[in-house]
C-alpha atoms as a PDB file:
ATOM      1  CA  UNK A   1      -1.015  23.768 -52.189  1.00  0.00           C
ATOM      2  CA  UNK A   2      -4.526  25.595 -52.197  1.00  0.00           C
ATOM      3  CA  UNK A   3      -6.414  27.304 -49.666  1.00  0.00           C
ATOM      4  CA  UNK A   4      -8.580  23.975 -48.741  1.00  0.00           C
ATOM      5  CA  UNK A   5      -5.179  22.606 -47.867  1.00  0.00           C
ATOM      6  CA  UNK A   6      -4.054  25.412 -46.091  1.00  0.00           C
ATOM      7  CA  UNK A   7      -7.286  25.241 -43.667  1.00  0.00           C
ATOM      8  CA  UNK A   8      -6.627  21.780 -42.861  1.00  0.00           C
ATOM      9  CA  UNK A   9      -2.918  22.745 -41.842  1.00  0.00           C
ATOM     10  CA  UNK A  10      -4.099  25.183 -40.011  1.00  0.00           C
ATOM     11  CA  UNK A  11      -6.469  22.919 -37.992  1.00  0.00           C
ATOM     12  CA  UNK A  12      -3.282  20.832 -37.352  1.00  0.00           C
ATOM     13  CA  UNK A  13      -1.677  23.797 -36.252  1.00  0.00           C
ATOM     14  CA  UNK A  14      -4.083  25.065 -33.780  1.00  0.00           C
ATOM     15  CA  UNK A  15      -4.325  21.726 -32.104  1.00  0.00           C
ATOM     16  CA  UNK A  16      -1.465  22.339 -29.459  1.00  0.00           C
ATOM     17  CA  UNK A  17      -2.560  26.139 -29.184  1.00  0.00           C
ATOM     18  CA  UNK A  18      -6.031  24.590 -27.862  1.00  0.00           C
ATOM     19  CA  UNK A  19      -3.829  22.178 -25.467  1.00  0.00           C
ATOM     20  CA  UNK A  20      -1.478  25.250 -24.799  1.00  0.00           C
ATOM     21  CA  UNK A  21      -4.505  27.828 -23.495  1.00  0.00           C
ATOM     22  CA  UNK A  22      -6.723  25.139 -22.182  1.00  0.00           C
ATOM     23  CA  UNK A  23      -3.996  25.005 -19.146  1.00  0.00           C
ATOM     24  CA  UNK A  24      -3.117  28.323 -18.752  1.00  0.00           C
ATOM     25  CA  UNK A  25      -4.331  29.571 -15.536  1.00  0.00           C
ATOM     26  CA  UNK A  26      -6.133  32.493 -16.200  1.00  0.00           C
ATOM     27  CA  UNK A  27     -10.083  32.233 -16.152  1.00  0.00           C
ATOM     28  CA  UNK A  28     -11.082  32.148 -18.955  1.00  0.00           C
ATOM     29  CA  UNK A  29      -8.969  29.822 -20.403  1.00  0.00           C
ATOM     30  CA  UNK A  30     -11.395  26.934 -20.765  1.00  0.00           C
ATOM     31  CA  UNK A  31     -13.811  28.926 -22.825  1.00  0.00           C
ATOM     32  CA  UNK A  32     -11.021  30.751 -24.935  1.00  0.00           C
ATOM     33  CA  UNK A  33      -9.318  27.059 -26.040  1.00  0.00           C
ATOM     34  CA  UNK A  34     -13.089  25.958 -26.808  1.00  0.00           C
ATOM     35  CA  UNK A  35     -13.924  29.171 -29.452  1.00  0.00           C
ATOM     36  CA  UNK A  36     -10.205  27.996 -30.774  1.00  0.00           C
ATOM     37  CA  UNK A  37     -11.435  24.509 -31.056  1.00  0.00           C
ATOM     38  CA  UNK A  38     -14.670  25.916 -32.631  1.00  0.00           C
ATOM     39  CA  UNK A  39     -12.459  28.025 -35.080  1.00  0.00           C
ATOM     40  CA  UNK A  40     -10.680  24.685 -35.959  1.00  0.00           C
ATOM     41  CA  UNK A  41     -13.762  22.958 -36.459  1.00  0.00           C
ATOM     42  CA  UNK A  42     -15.266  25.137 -38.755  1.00  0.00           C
ATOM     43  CA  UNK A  43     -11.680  25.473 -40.886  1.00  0.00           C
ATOM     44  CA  UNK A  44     -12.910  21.449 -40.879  1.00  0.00           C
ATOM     45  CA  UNK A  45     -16.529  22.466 -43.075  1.00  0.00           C
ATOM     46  CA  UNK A  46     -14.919  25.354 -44.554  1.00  0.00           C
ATOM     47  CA  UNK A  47     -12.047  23.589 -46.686  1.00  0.00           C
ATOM     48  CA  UNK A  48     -14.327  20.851 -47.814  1.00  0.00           C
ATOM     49  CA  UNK A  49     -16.648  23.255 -49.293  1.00  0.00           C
ATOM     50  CA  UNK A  50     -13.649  24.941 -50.793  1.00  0.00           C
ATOM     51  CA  UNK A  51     -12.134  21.533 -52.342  1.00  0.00           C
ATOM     52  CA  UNK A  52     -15.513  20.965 -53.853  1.00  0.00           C
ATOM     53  CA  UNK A  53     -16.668  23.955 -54.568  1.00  0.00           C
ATOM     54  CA  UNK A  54     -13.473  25.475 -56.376  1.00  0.00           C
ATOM     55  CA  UNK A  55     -12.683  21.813 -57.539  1.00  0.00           C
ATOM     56  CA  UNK A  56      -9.450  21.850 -55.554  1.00  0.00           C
ATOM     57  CA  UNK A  57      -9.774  18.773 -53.787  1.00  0.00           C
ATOM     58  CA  UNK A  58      -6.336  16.630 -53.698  1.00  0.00           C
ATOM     59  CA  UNK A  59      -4.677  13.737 -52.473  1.00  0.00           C
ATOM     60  CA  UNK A  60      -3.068  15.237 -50.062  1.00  0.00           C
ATOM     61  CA  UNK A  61      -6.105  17.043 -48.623  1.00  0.00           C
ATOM     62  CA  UNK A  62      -7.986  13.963 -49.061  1.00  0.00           C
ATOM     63  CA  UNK A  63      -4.994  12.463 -47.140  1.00  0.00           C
ATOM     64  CA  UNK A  64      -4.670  14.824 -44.476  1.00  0.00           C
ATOM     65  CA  UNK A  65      -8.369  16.329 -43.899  1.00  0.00           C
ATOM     66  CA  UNK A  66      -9.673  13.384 -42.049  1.00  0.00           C
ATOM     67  CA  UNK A  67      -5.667  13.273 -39.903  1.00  0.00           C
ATOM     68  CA  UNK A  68      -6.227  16.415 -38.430  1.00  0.00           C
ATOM     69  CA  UNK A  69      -9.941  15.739 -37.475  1.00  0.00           C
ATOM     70  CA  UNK A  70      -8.891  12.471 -35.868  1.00  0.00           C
ATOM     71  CA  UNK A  71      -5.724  14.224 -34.328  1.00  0.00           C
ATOM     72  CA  UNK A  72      -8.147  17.584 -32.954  1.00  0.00           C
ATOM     73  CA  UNK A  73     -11.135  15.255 -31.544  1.00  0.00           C
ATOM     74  CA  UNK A  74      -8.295  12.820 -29.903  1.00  0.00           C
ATOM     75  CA  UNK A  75      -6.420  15.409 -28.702  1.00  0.00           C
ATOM     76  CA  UNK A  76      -9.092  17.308 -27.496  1.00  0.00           C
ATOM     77  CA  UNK A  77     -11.023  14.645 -25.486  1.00  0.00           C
ATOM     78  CA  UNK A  78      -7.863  13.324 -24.003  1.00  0.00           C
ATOM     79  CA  UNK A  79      -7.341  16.690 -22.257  1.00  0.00           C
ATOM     80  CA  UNK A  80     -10.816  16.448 -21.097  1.00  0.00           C
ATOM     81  CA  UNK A  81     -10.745  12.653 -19.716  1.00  0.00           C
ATOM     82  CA  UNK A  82      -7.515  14.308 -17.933  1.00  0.00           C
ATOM     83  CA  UNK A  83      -9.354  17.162 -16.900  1.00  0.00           C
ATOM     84  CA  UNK A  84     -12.587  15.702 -15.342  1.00  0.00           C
ATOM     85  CA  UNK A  85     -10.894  12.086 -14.683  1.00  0.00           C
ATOM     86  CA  UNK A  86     -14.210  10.284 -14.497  1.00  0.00           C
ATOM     87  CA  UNK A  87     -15.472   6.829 -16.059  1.00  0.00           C
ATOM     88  CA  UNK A  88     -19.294   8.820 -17.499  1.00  0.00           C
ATOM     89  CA  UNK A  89     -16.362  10.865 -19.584  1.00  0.00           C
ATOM     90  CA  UNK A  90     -14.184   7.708 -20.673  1.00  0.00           C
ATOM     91  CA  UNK A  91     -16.434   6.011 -21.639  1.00  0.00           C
ATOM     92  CA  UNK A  92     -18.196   7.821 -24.154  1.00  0.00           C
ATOM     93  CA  UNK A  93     -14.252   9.290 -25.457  1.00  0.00           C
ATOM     94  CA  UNK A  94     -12.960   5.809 -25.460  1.00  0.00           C
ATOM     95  CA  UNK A  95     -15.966   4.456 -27.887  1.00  0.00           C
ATOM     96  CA  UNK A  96     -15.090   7.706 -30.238  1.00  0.00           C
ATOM     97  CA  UNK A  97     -11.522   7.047 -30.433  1.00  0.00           C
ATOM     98  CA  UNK A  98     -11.829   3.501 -30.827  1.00  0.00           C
ATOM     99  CA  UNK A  99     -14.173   3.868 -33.740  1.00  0.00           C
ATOM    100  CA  UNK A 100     -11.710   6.266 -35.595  1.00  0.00           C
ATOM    101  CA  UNK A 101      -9.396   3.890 -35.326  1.00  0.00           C
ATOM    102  CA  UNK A 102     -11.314   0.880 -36.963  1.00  0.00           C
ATOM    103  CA  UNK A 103     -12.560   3.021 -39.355  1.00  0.00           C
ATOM    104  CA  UNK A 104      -9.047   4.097 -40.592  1.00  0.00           C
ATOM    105  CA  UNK A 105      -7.798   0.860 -40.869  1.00  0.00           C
ATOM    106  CA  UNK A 106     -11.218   0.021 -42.551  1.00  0.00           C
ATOM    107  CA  UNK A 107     -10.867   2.523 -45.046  1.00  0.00           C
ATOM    108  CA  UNK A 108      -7.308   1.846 -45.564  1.00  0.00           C
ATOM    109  CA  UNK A 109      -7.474  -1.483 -46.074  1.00  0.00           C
ATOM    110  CA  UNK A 110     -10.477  -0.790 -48.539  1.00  0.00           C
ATOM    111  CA  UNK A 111      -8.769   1.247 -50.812  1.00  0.00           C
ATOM    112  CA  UNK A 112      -6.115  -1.709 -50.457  1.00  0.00           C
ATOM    113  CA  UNK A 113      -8.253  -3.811 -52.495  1.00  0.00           C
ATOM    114  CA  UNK A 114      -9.580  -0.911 -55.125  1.00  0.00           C
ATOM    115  CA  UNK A 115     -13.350  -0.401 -52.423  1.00  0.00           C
ATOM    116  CA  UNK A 116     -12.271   3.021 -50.681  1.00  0.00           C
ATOM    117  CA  UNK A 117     -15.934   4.456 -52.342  1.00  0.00           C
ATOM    118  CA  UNK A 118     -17.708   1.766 -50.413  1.00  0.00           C
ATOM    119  CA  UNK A 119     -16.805   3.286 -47.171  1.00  0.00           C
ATOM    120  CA  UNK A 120     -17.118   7.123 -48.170  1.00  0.00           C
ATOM    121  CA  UNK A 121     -18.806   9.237 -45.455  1.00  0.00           C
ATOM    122  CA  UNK A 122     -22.320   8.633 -44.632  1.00  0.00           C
ATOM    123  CA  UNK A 123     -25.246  10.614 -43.156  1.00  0.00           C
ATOM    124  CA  UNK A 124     -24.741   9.130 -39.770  1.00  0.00           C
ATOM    125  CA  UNK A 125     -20.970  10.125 -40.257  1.00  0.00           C
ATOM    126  CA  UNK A 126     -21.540  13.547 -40.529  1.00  0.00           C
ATOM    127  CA  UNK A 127     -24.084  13.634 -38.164  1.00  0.00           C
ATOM    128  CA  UNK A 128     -22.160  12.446 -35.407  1.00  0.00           C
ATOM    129  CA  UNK A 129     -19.000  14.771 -36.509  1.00  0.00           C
ATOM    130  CA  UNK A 130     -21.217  17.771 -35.706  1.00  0.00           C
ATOM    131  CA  UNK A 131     -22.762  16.291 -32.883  1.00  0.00           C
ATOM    132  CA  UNK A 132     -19.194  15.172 -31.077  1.00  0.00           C
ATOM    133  CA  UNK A 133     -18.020  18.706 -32.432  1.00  0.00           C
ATOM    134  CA  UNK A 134     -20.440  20.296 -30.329  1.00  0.00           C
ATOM    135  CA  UNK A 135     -20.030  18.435 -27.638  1.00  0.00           C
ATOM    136  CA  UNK A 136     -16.579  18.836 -27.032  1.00  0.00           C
ATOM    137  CA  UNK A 137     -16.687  22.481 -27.676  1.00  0.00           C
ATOM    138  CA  UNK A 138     -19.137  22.447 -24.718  1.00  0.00           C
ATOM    139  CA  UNK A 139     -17.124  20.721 -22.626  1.00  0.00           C
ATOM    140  CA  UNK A 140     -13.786  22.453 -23.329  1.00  0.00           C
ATOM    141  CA  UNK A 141     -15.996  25.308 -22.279  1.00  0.00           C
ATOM    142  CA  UNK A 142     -17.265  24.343 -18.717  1.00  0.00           C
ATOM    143  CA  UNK A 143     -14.614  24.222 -15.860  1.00  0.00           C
ATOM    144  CA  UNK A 144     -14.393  20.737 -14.060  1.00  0.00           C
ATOM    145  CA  UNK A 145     -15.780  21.415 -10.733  1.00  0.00           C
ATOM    146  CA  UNK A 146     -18.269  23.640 -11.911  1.00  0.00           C
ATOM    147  CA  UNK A 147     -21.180  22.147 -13.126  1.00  0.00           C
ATOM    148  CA  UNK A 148     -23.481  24.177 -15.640  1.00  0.00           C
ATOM    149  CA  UNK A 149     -25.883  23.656 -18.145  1.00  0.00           C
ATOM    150  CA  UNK A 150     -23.288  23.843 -20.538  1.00  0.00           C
ATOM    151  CA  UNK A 151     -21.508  20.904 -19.185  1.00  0.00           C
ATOM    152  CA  UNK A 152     -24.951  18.897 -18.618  1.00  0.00           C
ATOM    153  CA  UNK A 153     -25.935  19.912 -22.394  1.00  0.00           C
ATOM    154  CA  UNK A 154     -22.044  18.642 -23.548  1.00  0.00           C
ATOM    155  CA  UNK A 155     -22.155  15.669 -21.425  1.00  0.00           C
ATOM    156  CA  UNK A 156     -25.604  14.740 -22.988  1.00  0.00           C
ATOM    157  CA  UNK A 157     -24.031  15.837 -27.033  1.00  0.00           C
ATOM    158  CA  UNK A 158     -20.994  13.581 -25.910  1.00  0.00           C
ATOM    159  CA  UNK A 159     -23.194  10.215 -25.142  1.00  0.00           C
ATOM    160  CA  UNK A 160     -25.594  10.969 -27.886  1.00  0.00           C
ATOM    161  CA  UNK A 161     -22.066  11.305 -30.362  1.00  0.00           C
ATOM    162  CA  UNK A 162     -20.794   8.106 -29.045  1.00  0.00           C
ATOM    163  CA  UNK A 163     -24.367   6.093 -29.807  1.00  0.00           C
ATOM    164  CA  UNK A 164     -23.807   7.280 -33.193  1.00  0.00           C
ATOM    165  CA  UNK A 165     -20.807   7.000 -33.358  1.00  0.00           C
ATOM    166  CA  UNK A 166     -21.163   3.277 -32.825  1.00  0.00           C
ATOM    167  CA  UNK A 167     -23.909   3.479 -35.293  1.00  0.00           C
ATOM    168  CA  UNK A 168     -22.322   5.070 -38.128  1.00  0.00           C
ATOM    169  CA  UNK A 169     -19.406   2.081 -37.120  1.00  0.00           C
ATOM    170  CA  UNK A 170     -21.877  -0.501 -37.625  1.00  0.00           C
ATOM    171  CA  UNK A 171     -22.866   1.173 -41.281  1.00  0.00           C
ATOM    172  CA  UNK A 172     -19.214   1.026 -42.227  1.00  0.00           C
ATOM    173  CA  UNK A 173     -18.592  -2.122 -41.254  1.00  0.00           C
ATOM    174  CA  UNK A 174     -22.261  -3.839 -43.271  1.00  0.00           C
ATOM    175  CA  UNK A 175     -20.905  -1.969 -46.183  1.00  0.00           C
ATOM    176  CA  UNK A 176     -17.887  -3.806 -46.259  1.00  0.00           C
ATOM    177  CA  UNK A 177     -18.659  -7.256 -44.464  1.00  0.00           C
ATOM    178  CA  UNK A 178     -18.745  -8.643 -47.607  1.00  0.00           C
ATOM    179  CA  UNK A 179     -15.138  -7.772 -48.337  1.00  0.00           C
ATOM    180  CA  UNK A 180     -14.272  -8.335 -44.975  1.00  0.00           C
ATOM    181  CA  UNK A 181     -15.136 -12.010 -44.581  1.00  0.00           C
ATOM    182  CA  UNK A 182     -15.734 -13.297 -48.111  1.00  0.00           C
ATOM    183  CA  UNK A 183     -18.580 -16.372 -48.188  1.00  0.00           C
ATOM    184  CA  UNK A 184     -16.697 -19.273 -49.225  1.00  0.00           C
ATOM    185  CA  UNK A 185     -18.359 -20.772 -52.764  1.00  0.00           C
END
């Protein structure tokens, strides 16, 4: 254990305090759960830069650093699809989960057959982390039923993560199309 590993656990760990003060029912509950999720975020930037910089990167960070950002962005927009239980948020949450999903089992199954490197992050990846990272920190912020400019500015951050989210999908899944469905000789 090392402190890059530590950070991630503590992401992990601070995932049900989010859920926990995001339904308290004091006011400012929303915007307290969204500088936790903030917090957690940044643990997210701060242990990779750790792992890298003090060359403490291991497998089981490498195992569990991309679980608990999968776990804190599912987590976090299912409690807001609950919250504002409307299709313009589904929609956008639906596409994000969905494309974690494929591209776990896409990575997985590439470093099944030895091509894990061939799906590392990209650009567009990281892009649309901090994008989607912003955007639900927005929206963890703003109260449903009270409509601000910090919900309009999340709700905007939240469609624009989802189109590249889709994007950085599509990159993943060129890389390894060739892999995927082999041309037959």
């Amino acid at each position: 254990m090392n402190i890059p590993n530590y950070l991630t656990l503590l992401r992990i760990v601070l995932i049900p305090v989010i859920v926990l003060i995001y339904y308290l029912p004091i006011p400012w509950s929303y915007q307290a759960s969204a500088c936790i999720f903030a917090l957690a975020g940044i643990t997210d930037w701060f242990d990779g830069y750790l792992a890298r910089r003090l060359n403490q990167a291991t497998p089981f960070g490498a195992f569990l650093d991309p679980v608990a950002d999968k776990l804190m962005v599912a987590i976090a927009l299912a409690l807001l699809v609950e919250e504002y239980s409307h299709l313009w948020l589904t929609i956008p949450a639906i596409i994000i989960i969905g494309r974690e999903i494929v591209i776990s089992a896409l990575r997985e199954w590439m470093a099944e057959i030895g091509k894990r490197t061939s799906v590392a992050v990209s650009f567009v990846g990281k892009l649309k982390t901090a994008v989607q990272m912003l955007a639900i920190f927005l929206l963890l912020a703003s109260p449903a039923g009270y409509p601000s400019t910090i919900f309009y500015i999340g709700i905007s951050c939240l469609y624009l993560a989802a189109i590249l989210t889709l994007w950085s999908m599509v990159v993943y899944l060129r890389t390894a199309w060739a892999d995927l469905i082999p041309l037959k000789e």
